[in-house]
Protein backbone atom coordinates (compact mmCIF):
# COMPACT_ATOMS: atom_id res chain seq x y z
CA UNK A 1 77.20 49.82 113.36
CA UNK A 2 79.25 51.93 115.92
CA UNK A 3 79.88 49.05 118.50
CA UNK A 4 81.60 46.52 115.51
CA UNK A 5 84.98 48.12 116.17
CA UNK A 6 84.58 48.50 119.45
CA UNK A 7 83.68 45.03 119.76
CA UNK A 8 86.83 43.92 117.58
CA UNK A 9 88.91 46.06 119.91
CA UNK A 10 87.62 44.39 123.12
CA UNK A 11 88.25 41.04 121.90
CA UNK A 12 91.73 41.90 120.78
CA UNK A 13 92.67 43.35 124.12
CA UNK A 14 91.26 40.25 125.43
CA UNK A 15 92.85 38.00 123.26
CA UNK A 16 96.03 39.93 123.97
CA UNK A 17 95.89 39.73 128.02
CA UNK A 18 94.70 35.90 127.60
CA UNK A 19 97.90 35.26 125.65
CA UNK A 20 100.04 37.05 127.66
CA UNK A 21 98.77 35.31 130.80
CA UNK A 22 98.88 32.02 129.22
CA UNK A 23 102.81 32.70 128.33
CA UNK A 24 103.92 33.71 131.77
CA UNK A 25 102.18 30.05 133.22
CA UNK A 26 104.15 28.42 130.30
CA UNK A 27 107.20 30.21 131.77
CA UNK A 28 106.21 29.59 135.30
CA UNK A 29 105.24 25.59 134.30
CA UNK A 30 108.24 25.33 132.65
CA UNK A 31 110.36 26.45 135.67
CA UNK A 32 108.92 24.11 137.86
CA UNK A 33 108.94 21.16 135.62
CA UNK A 34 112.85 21.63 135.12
CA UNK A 35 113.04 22.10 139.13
CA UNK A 36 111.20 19.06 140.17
CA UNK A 37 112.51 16.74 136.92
CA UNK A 38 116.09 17.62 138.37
CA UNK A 39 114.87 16.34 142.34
CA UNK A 40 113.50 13.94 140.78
CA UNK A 41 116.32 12.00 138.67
CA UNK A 42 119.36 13.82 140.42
CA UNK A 43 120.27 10.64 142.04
CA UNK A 44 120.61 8.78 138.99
CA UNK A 45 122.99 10.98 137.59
CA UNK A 46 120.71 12.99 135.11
CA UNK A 47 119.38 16.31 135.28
CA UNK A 48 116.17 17.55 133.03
CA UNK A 49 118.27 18.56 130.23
CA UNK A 50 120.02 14.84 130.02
CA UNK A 51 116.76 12.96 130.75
CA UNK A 52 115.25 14.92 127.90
CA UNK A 53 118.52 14.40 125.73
CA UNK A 54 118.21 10.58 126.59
CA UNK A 55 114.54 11.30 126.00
CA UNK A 56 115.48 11.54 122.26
CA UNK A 57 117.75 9.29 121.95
CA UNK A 58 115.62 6.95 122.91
CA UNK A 59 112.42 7.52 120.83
CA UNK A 60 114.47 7.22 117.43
CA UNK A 61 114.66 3.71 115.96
CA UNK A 62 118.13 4.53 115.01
CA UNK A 63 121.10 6.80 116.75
CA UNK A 64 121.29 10.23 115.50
CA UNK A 65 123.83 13.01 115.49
CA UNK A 66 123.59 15.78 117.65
CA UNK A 67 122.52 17.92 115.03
CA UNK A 68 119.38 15.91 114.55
CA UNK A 69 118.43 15.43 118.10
CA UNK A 70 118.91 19.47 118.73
CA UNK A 71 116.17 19.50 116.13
CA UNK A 72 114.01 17.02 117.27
CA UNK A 73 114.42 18.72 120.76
CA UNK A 74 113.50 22.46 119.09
CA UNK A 75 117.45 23.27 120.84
CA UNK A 76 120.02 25.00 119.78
CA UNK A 77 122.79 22.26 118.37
CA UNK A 78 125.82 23.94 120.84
CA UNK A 79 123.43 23.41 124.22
CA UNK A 80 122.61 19.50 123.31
CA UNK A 81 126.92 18.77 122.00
CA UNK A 82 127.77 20.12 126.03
CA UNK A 83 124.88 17.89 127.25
CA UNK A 84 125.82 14.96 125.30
CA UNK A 85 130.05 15.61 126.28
CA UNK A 86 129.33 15.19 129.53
CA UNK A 87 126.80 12.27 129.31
CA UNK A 88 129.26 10.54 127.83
CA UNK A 89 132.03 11.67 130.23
CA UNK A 90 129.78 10.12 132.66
CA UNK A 91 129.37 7.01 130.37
CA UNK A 92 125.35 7.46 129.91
CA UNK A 93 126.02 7.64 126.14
CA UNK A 94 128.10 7.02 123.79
CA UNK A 95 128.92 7.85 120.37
CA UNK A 96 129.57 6.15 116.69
CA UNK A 97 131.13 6.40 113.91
CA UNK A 98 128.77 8.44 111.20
CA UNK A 99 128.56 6.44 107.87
CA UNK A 100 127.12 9.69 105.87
CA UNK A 101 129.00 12.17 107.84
CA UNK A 102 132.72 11.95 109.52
CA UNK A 103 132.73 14.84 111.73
CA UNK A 104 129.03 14.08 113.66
CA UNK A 105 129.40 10.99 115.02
CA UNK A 106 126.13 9.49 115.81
CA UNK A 107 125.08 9.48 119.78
CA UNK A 108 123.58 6.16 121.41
CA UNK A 109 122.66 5.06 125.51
CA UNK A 110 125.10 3.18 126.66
CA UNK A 111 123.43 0.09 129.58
CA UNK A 112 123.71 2.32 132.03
CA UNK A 113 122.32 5.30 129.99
CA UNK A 114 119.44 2.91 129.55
CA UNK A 115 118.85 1.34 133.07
CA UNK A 116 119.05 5.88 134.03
CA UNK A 117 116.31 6.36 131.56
CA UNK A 118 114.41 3.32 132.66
CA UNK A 119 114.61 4.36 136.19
CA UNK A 120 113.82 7.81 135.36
CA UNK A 121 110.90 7.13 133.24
CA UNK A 122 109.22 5.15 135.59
CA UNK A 123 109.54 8.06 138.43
CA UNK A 124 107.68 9.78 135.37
CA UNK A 125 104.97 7.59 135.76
CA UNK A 126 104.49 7.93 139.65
CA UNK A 127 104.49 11.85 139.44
CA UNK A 128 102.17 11.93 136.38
CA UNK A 129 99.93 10.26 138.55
CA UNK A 130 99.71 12.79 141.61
CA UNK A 131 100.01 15.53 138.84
CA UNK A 132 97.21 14.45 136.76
CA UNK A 133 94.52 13.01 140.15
CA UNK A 134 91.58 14.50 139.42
CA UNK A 135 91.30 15.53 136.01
CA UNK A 136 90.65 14.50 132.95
CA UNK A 137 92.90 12.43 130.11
CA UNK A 138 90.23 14.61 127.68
CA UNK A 139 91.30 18.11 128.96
CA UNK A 140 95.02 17.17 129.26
CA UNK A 141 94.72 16.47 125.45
CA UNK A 142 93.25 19.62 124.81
CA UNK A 143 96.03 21.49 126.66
CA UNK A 144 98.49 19.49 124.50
CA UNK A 145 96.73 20.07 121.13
CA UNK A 146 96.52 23.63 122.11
CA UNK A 147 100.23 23.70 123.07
CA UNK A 148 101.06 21.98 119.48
CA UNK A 149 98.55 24.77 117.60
CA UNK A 150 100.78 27.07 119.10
CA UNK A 151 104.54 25.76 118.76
CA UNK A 152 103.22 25.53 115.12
CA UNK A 153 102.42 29.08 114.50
CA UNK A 154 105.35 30.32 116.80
CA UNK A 155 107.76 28.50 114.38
CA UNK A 156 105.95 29.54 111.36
CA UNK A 157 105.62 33.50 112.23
CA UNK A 158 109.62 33.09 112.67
CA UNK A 159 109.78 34.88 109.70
CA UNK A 160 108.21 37.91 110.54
CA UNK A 161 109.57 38.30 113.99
CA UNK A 162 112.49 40.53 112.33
CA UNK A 163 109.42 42.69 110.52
CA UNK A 164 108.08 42.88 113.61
CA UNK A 165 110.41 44.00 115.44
CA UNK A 166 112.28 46.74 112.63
CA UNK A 167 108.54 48.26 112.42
CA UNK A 168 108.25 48.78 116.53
CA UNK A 169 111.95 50.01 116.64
CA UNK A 170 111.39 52.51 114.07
CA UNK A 171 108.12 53.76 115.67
CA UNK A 172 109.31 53.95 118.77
CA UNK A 173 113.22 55.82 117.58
CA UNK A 174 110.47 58.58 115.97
C-alpha cells in the first residue's frame, strides 16, 4: 500500500522528463526543418514560411483570406499578411476581390506562384526520401498521430494556461 504513491510519483516525474525531452527535439526538429526547407527552395524565390503559405493556398479548393489561411496554418494573422505582401510583391500570389468581405481580399498563386510550389514540392519528395531510408511508413504515422494527440490537447488546455500560470506566480511571489 506504501509504494502506490510512490509509484504514481515515479511515473509522473517520468512522464514529466519524457515530455520535456520530447519538446526540446520538437524545437530542435523544427529548427532544422525551417533551415534546410529555406536551402532547399531559396533559389526559387521562397523561403519555409512562403512555401508553407503557398502550402495553404494550395490545398483549399477555393482562395481564402489571410485570416483563414493564418488559421489553417495555427499563425498569427499579422505574420502570414507580411508573408503574403511580399509574395505578391514578388508576383508568387495574388489577391481578389472578397465577395463576403471588402477589406480581406482573398489570396490566390499566381503561374509562377504555382510552377515555385511545383518545383518546391517535388524537392519535397527527393528529401523525404533520404529522410525517411530506413524506416518505416507505420512508425512515421505513429509520430504524426502522436504529434496530432498533442496539438489537440495543447489547443484545448489554452484555457487554463492563464490558471496555470496566476497559481505558479502567486506561489512563487509568497
Amino acid at each position: 500500500m506504501g509504494t502506490a504513491p510512490r509509484e504514481a510519483v515515479t511515473d509522473t516525474h517520468h512522464l514529466r522528463r519524457a515530455w520535456s525531452g520530447l519538446v526540446v527535439e520538437m524545437f530542435r526538429l523544427n529548427g532544422d526543418l525551417i533551415e534546410g526547407g529555406d536551402a532547399l527552395v531559396q533559389d526559387l524565390g521562397l523561403t519555409s514560411a512562403r512555401w508553407q503559405v503557398l502550402g495553404a493556398v494550395a490545398l483549399s479548393p477555393v482562395p481564402l483570406p489571410v485570416a483563414h489561411i493564418a488559421r489553417n496554418m495555427g499563425l498569427a494573422r499579422q505574420s502570414v499578411q507580411r508573408v503574403v505582401d511580399d509574395m505578391r510583391d514578388d508576383g508568387l500570389v495574388r489577391t481578389e476581390p472578397n465577395p463576403h468581405h471588402r477589406r480581406a481580399p482573398l489570396v490566390a498563386m499566381t503561374p509562377r506562384g504555382e510552377a515555385a510550389y511545383e518545383q518546391a514540392m517535388a524537392r519535397k519528395d527527393i528529401w523525404a526520401d533520404v529522410l525517411t531510408e530506413g524506416m518505416s511508413a507505420e512508425a512515421i504515422e505513429a509520430a504524426s498521430t502522436l504529434l496530432r494527440t498533442l496539438q489537440q490537447r495543447i489547443g484545448a488546455s489554452h484555457g487554463h494556461i492563464a490558471s496555470i500560470a496566476t497559481s505558479t506566480r502567486k506561489e512563487t511571489q509568497e
